[in-house]
PDB file of N, CA and C in Angstrom:
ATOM      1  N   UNK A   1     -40.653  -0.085  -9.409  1.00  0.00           N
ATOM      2  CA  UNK A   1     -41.346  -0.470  -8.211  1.00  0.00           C
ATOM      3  C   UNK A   1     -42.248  -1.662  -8.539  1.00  0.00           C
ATOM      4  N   UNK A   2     -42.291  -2.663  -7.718  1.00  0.00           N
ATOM      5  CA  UNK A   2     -42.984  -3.645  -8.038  1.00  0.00           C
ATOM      6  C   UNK A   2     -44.747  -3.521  -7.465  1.00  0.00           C
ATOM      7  N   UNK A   3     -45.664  -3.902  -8.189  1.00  0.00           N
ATOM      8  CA  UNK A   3     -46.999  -2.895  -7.708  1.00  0.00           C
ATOM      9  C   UNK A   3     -47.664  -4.755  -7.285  1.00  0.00           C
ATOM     10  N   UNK A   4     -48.380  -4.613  -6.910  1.00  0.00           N
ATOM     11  CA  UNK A   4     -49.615  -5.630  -6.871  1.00  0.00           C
ATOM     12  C   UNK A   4     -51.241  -4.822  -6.930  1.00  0.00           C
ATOM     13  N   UNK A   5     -51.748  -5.380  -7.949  1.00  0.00           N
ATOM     14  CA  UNK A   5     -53.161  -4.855  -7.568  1.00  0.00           C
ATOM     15  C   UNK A   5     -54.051  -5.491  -6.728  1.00  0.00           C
ATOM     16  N   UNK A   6     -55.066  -4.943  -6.227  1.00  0.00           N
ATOM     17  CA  UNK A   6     -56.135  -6.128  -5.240  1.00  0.00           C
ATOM     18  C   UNK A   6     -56.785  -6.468  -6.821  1.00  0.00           C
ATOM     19  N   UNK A   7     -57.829  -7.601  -6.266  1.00  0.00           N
ATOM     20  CA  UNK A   7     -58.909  -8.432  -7.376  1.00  0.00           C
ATOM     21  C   UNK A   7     -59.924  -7.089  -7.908  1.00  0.00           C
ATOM     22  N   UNK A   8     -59.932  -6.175  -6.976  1.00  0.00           N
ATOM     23  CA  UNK A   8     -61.270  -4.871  -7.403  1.00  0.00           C
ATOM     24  C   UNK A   8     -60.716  -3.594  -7.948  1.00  0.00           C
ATOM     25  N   UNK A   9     -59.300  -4.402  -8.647  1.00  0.00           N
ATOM     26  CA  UNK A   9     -58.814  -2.950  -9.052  1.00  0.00           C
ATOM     27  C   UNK A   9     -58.852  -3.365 -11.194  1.00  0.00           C
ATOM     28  N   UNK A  10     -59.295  -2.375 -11.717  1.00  0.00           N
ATOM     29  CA  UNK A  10     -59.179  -3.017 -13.315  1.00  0.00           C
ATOM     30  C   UNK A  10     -57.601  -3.042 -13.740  1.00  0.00           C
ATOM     31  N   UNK A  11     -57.650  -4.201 -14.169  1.00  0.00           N
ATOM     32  CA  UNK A  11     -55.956  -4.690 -15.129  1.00  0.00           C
ATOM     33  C   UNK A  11     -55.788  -3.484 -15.772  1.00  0.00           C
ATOM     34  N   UNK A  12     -56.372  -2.949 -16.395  1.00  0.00           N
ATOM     35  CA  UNK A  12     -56.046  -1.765 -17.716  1.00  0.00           C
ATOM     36  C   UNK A  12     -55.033  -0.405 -16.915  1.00  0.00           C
ATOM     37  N   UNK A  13     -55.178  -0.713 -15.382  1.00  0.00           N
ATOM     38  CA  UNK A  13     -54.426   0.152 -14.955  1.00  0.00           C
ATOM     39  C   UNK A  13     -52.892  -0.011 -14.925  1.00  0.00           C
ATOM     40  N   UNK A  14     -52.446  -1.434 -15.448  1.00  0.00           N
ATOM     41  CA  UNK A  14     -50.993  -1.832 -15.104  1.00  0.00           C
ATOM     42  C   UNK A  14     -50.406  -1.219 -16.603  1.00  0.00           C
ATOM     43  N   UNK A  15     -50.927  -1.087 -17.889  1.00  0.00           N
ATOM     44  CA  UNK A  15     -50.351  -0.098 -18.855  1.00  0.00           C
ATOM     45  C   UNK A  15     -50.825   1.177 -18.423  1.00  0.00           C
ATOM     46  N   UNK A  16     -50.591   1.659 -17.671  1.00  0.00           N
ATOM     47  CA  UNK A  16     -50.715   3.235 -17.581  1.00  0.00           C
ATOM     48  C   UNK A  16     -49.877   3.733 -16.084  1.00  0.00           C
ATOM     49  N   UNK A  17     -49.018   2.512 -15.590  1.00  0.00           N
ATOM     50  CA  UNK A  17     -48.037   2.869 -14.602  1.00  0.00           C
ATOM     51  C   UNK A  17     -46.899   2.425 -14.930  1.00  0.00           C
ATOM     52  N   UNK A  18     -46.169   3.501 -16.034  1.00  0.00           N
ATOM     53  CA  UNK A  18     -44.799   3.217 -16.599  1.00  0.00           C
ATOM     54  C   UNK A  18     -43.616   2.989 -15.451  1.00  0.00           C
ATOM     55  N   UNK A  19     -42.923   2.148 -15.546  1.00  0.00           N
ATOM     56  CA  UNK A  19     -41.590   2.133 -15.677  1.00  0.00           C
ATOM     57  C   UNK A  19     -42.036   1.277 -13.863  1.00  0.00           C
ATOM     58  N   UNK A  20     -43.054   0.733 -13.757  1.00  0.00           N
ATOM     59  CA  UNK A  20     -43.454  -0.142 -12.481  1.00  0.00           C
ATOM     60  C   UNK A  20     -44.226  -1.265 -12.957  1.00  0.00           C
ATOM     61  N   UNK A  21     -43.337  -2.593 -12.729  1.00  0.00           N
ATOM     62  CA  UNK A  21     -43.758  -3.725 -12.619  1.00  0.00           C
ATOM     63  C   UNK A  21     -44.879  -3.859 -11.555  1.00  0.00           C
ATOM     64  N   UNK A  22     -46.519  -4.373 -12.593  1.00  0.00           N
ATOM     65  CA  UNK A  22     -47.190  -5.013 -11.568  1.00  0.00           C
ATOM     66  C   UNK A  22     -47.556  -6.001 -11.766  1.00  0.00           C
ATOM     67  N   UNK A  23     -48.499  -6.640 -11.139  1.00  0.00           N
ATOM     68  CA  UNK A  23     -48.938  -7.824 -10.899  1.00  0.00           C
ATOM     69  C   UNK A  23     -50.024  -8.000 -10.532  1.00  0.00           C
ATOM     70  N   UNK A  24     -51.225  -9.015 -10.412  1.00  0.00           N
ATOM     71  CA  UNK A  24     -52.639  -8.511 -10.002  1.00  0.00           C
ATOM     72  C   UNK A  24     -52.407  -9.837  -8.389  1.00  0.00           C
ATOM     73  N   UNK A  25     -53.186  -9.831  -7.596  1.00  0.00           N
ATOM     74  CA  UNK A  25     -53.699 -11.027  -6.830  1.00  0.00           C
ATOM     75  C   UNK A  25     -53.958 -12.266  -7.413  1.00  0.00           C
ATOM     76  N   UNK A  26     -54.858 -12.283  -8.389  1.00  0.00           N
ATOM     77  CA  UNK A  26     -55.160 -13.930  -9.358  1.00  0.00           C
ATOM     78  C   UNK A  26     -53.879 -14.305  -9.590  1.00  0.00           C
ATOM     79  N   UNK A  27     -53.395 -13.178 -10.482  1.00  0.00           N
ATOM     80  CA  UNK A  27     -52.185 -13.652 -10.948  1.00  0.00           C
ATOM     81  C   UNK A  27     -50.903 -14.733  -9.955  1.00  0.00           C
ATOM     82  N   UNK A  28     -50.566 -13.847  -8.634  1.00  0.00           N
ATOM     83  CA  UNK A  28     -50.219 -14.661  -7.507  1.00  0.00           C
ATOM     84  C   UNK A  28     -51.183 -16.202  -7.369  1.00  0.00           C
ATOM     85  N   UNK A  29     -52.036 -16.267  -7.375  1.00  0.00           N
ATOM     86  CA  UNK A  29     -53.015 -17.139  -6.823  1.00  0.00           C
ATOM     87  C   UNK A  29     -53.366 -17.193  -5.593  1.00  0.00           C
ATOM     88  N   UNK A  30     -53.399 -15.816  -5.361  1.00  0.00           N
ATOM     89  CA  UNK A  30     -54.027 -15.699  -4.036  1.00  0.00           C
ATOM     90  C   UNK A  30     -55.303 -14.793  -3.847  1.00  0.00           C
ATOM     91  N   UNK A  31     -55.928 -15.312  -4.705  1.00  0.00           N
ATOM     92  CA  UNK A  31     -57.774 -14.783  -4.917  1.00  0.00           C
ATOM     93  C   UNK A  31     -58.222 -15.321  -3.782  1.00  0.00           C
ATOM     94  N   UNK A  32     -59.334 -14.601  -3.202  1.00  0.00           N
ATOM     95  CA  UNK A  32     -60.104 -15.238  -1.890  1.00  0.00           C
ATOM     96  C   UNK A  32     -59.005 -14.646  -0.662  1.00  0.00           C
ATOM     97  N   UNK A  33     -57.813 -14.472  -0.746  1.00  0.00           N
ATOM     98  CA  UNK A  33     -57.085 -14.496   0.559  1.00  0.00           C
ATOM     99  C   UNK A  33     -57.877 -12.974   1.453  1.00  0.00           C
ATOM    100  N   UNK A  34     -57.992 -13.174   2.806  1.00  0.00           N
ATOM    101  CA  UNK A  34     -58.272 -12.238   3.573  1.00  0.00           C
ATOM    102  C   UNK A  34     -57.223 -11.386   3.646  1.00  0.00           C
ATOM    103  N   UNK A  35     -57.162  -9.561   3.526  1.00  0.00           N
ATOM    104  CA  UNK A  35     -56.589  -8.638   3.748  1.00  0.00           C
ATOM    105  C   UNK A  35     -55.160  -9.118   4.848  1.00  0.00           C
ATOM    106  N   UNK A  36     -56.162  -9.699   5.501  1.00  0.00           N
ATOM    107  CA  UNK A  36     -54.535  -9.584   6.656  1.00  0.00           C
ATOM    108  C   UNK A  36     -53.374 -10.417   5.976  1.00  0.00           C
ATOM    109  N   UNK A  37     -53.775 -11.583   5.673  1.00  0.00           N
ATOM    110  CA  UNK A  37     -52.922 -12.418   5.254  1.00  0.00           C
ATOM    111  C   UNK A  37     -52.281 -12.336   3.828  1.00  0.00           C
ATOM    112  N   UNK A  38     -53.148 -11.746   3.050  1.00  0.00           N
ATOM    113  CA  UNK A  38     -52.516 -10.832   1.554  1.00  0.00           C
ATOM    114  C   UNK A  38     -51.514 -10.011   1.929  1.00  0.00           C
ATOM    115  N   UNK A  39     -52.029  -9.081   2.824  1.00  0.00           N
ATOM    116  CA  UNK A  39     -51.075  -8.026   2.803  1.00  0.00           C
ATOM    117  C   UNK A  39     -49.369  -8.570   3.355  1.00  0.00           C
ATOM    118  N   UNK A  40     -49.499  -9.475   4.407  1.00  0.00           N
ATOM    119  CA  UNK A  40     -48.192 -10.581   4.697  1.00  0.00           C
ATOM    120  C   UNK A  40     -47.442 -11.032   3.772  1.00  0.00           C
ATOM    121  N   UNK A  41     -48.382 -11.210   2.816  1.00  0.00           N
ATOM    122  CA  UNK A  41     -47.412 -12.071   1.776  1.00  0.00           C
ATOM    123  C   UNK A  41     -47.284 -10.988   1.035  1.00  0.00           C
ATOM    124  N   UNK A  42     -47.881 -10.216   0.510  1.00  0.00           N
ATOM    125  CA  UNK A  42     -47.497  -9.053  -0.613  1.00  0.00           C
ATOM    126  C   UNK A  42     -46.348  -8.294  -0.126  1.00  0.00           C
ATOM    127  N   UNK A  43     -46.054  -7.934   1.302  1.00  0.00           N
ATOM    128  CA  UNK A  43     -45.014  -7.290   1.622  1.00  0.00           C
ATOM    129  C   UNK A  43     -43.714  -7.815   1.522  1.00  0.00           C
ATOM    130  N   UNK A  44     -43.742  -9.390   1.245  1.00  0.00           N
ATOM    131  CA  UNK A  44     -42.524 -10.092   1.358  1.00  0.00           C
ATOM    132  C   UNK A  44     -41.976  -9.964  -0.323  1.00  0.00           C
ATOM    133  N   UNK A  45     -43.107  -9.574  -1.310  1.00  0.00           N
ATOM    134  CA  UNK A  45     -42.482  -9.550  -2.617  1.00  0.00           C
ATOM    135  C   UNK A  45     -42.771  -8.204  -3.544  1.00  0.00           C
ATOM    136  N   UNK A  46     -43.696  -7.203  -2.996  1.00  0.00           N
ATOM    137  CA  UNK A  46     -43.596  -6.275  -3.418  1.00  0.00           C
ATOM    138  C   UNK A  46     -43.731  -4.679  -2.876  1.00  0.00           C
ATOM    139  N   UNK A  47     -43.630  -3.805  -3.258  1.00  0.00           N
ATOM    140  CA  UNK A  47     -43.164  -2.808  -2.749  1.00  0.00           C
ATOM    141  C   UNK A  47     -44.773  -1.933  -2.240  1.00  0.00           C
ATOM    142  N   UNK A  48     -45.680  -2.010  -3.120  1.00  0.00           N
ATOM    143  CA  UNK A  48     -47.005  -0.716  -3.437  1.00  0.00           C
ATOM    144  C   UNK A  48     -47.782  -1.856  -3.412  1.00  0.00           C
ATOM    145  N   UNK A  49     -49.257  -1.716  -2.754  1.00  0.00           N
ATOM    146  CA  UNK A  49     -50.314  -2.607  -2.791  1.00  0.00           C
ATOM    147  C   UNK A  49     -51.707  -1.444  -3.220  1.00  0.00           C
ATOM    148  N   UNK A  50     -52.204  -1.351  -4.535  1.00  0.00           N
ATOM    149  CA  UNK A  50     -53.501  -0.614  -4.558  1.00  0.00           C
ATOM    150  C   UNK A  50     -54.775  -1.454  -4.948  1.00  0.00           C
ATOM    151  N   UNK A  51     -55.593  -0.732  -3.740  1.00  0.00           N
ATOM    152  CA  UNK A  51     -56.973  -1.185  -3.547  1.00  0.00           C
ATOM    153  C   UNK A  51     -57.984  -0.707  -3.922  1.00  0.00           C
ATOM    154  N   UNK A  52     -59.286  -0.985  -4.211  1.00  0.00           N
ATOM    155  CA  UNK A  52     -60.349   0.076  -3.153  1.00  0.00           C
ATOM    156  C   UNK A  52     -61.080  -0.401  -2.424  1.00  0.00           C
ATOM    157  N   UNK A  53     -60.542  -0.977  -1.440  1.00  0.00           N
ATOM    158  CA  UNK A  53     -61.135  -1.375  -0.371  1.00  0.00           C
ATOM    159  C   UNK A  53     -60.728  -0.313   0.706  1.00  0.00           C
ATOM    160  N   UNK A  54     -61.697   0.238   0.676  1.00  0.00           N
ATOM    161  CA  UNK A  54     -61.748   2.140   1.809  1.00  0.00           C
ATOM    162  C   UNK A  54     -61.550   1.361   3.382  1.00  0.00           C
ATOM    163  N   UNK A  55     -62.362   0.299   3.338  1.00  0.00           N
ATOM    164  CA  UNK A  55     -62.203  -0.369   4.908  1.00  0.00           C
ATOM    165  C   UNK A  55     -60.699  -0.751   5.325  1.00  0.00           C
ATOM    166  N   UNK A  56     -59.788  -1.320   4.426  1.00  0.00           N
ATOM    167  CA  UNK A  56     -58.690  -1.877   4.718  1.00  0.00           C
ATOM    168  C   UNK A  56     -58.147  -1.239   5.971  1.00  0.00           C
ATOM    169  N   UNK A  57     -58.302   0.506   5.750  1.00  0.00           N
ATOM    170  CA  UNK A  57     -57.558   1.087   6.689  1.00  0.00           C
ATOM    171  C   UNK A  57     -58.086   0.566   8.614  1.00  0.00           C
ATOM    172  N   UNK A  58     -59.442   0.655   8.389  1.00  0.00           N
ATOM    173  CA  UNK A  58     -59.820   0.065   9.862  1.00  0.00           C
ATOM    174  C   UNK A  58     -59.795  -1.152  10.063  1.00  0.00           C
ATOM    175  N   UNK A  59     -60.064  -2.233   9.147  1.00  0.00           N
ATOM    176  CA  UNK A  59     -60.228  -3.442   9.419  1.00  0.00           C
ATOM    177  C   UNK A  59     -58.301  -3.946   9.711  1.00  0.00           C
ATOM    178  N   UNK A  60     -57.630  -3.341   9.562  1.00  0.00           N
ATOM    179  CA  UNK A  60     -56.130  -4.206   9.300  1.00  0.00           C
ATOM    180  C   UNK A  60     -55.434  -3.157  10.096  1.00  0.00           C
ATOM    181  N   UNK A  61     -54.004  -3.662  11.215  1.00  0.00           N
ATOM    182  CA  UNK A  61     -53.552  -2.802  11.695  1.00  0.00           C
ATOM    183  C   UNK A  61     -52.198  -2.376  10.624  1.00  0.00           C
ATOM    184  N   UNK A  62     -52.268  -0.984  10.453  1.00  0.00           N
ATOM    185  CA  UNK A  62     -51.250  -0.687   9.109  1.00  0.00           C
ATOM    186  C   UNK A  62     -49.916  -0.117   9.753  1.00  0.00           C
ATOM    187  N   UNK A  63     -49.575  -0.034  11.050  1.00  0.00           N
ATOM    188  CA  UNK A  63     -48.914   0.558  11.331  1.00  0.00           C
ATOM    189  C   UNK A  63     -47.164  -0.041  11.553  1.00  0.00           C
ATOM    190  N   UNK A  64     -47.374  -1.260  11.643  1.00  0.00           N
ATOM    191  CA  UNK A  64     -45.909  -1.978  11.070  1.00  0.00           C
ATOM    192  C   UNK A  64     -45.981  -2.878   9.950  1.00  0.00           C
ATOM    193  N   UNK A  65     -46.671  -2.403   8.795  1.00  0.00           N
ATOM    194  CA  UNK A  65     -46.374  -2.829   7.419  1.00  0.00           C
ATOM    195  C   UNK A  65     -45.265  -1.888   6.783  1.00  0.00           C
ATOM    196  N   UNK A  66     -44.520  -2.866   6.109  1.00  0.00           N
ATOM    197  CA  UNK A  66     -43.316  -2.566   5.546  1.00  0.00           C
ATOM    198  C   UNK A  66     -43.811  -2.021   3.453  1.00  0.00           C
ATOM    199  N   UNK A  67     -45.556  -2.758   3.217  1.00  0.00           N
ATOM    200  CA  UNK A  67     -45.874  -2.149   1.976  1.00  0.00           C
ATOM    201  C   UNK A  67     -46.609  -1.097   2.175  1.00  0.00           C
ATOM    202  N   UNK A  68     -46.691  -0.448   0.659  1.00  0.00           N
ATOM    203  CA  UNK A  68     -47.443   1.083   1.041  1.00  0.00           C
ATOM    204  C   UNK A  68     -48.430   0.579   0.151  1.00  0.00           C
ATOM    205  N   UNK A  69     -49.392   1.024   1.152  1.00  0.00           N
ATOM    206  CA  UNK A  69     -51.276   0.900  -0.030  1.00  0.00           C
ATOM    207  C   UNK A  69     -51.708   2.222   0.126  1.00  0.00           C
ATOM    208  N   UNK A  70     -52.221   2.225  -1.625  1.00  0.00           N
ATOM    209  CA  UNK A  70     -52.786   3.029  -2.273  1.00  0.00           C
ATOM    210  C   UNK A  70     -54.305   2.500  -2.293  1.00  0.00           C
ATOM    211  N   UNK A  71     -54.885   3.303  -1.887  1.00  0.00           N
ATOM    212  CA  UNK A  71     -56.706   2.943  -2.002  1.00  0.00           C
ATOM    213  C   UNK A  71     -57.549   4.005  -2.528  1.00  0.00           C
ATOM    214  N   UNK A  72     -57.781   3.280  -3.538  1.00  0.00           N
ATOM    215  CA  UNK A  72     -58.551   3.948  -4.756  1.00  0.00           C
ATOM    216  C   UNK A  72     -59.985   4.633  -4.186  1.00  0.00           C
ATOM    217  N   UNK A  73     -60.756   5.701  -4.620  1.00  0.00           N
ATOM    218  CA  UNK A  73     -61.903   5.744  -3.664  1.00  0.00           C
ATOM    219  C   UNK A  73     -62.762   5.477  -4.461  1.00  0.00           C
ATOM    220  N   UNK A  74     -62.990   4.622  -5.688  1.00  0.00           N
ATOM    221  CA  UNK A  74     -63.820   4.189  -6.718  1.00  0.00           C
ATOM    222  C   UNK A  74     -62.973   2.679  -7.398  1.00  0.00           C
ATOM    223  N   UNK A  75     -63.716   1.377  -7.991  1.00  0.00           N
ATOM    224  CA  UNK A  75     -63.000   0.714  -8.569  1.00  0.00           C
ATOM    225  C   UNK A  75     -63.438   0.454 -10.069  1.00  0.00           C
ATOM    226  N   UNK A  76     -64.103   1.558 -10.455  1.00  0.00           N
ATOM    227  CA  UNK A  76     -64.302   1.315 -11.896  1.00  0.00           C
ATOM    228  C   UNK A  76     -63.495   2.237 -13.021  1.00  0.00           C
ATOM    229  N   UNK A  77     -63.039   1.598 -13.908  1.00  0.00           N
ATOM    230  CA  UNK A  77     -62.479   1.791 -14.583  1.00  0.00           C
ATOM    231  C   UNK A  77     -62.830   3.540 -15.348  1.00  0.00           C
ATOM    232  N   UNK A  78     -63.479   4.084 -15.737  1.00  0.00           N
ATOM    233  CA  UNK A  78     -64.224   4.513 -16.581  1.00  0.00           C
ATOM    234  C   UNK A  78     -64.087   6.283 -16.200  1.00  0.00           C
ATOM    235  N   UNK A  79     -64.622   5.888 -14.218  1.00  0.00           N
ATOM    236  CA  UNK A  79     -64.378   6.852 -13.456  1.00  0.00           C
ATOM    237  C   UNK A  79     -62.545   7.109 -12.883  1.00  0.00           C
ATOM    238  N   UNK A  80     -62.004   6.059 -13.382  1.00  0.00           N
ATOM    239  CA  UNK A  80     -60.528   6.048 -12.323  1.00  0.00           C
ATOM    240  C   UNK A  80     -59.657   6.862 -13.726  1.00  0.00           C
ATOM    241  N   UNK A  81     -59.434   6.131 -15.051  1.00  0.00           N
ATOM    242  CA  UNK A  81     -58.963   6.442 -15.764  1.00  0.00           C
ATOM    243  C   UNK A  81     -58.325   8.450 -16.086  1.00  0.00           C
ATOM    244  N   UNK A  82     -59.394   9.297 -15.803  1.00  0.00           N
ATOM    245  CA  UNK A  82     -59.827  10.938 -16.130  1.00  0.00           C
ATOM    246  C   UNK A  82     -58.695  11.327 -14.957  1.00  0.00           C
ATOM    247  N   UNK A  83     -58.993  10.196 -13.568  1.00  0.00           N
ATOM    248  CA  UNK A  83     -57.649  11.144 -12.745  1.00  0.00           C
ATOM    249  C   UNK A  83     -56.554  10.128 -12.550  1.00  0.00           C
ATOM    250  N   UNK A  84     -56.463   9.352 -13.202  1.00  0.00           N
ATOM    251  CA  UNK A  84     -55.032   8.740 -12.897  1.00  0.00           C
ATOM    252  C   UNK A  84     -53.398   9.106 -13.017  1.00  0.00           C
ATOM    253  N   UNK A  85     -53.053  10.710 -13.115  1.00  0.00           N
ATOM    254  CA  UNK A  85     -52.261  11.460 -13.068  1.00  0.00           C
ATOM    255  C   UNK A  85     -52.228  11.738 -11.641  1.00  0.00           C
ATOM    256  N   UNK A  86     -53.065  11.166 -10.655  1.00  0.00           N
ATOM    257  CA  UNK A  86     -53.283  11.396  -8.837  1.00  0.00           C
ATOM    258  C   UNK A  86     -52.993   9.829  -8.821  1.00  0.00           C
ATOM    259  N   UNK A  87     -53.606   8.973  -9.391  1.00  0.00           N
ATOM    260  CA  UNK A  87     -53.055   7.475  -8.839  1.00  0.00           C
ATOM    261  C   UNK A  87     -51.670   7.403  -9.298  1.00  0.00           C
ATOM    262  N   UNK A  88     -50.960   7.507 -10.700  1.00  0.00           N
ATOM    263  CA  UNK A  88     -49.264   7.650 -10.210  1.00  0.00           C
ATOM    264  C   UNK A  88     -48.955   8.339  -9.468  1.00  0.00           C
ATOM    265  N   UNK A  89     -49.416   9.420  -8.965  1.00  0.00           N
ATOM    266  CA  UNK A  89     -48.365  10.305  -8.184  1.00  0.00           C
ATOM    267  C   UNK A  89     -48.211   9.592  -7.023  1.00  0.00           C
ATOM    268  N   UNK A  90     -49.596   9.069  -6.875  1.00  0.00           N
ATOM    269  CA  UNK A  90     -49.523   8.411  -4.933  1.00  0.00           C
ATOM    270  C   UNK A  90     -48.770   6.960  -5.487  1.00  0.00           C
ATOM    271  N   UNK A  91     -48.639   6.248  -6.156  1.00  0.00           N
ATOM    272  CA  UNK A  91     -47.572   5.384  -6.337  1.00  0.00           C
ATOM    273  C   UNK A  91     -46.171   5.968  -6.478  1.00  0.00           C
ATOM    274  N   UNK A  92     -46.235   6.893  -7.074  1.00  0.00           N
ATOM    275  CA  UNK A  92     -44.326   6.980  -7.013  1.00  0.00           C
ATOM    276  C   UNK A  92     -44.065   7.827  -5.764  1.00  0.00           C
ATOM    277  N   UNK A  93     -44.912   8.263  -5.052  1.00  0.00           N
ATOM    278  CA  UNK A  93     -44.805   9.168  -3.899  1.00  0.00           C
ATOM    279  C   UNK A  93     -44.585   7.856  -2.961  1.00  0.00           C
ATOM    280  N   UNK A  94     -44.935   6.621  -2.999  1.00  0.00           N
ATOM    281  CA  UNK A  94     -45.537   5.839  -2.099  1.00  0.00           C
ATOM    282  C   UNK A  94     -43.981   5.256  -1.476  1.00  0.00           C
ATOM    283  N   UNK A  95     -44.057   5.473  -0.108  1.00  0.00           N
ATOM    284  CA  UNK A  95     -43.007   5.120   0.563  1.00  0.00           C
ATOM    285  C   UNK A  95     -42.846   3.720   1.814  1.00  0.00           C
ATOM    286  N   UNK A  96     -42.172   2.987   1.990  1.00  0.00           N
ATOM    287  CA  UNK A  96     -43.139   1.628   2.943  1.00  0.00           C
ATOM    288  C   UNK A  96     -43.979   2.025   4.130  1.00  0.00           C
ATOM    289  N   UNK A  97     -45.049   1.322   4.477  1.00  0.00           N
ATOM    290  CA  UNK A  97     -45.184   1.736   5.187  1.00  0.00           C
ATOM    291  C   UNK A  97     -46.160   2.575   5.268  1.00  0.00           C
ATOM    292  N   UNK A  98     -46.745   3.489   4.153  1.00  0.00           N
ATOM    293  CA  UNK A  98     -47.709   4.507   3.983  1.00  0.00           C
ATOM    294  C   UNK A  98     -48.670   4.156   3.734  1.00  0.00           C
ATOM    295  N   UNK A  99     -50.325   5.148   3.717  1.00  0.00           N
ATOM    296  CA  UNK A  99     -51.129   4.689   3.365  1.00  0.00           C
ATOM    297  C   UNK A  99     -51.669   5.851   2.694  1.00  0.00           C
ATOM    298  N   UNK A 100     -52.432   5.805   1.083  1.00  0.00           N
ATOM    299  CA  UNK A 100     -52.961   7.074   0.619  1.00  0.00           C
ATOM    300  C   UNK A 100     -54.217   6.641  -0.112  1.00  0.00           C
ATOM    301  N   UNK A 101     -54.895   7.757  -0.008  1.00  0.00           N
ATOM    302  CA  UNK A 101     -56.468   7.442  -0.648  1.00  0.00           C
ATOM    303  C   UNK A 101     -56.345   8.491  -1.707  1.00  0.00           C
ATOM    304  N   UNK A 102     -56.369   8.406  -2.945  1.00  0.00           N
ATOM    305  CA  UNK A 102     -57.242   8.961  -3.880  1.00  0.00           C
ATOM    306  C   UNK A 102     -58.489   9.105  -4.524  1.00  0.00           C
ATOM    307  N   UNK A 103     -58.868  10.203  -4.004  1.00  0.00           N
ATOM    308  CA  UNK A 103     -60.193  10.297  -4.395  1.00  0.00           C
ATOM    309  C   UNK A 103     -60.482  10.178  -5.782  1.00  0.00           C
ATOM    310  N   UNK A 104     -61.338   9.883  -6.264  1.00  0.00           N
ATOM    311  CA  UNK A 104     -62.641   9.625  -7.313  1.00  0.00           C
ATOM    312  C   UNK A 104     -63.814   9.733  -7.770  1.00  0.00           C
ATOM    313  N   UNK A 105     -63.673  11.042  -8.025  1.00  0.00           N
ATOM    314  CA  UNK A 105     -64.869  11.444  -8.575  1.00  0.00           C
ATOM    315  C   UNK A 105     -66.283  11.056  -9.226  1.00  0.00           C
ATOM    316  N   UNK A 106     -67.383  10.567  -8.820  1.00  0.00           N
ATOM    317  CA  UNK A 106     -68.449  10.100  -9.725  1.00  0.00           C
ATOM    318  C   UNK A 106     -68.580  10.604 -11.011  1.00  0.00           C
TER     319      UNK A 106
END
């Protein structure tokens, strides 16, 4: 599955989602881009978009996107790492089109 991360998600998460190609936003060169218009272009080249941007869901209409976002409910590393056996699952669970929040524990 091809993943994209947003800019507020830590790199260290792309070795710990085997057998799924990702990619970050910088990397694209599309740092700065507004949600709506990220998510346009991310759908045209990849499959899974994870965030934690908790707003995405209200600020953006999700209901004819063809990518599935995953939104983290924390973006630090430190705290995400202990449950990331819940962030693959909602990636390989992740179907177009969907939207899932994993929670994150302080």
């Amino acid at each position: 599955m091809k993943i994209l991360l947003d800019e507020c998600v830590p790199w260290p998460m792309h070795k710990l989602l085997p057998g799924h190609e990702c990619s970050t936003v910088q990397k694209c060169g599309w740092g700065g881009i507004k949600n709506g218009d990220l998510l346009s272009r991310a759908e045209s080249q990849f499959e899974v978009f994870i965030t934690a941007d908790q707003n995405i869901r209200y600020q953006q209409n999700l209901q004819h996107r063809r990518i599935a976002i995953v939104v983290l409910g924390k973006a630090r590393w430190r705290l995400i790492k202990p449950v990331l056996v819940h962030v693959v699952a909602a990636v390989n669970a992740a179907q177009p089109g969907t939207y899932t929040k994993v929670d994150i524990p302080s």
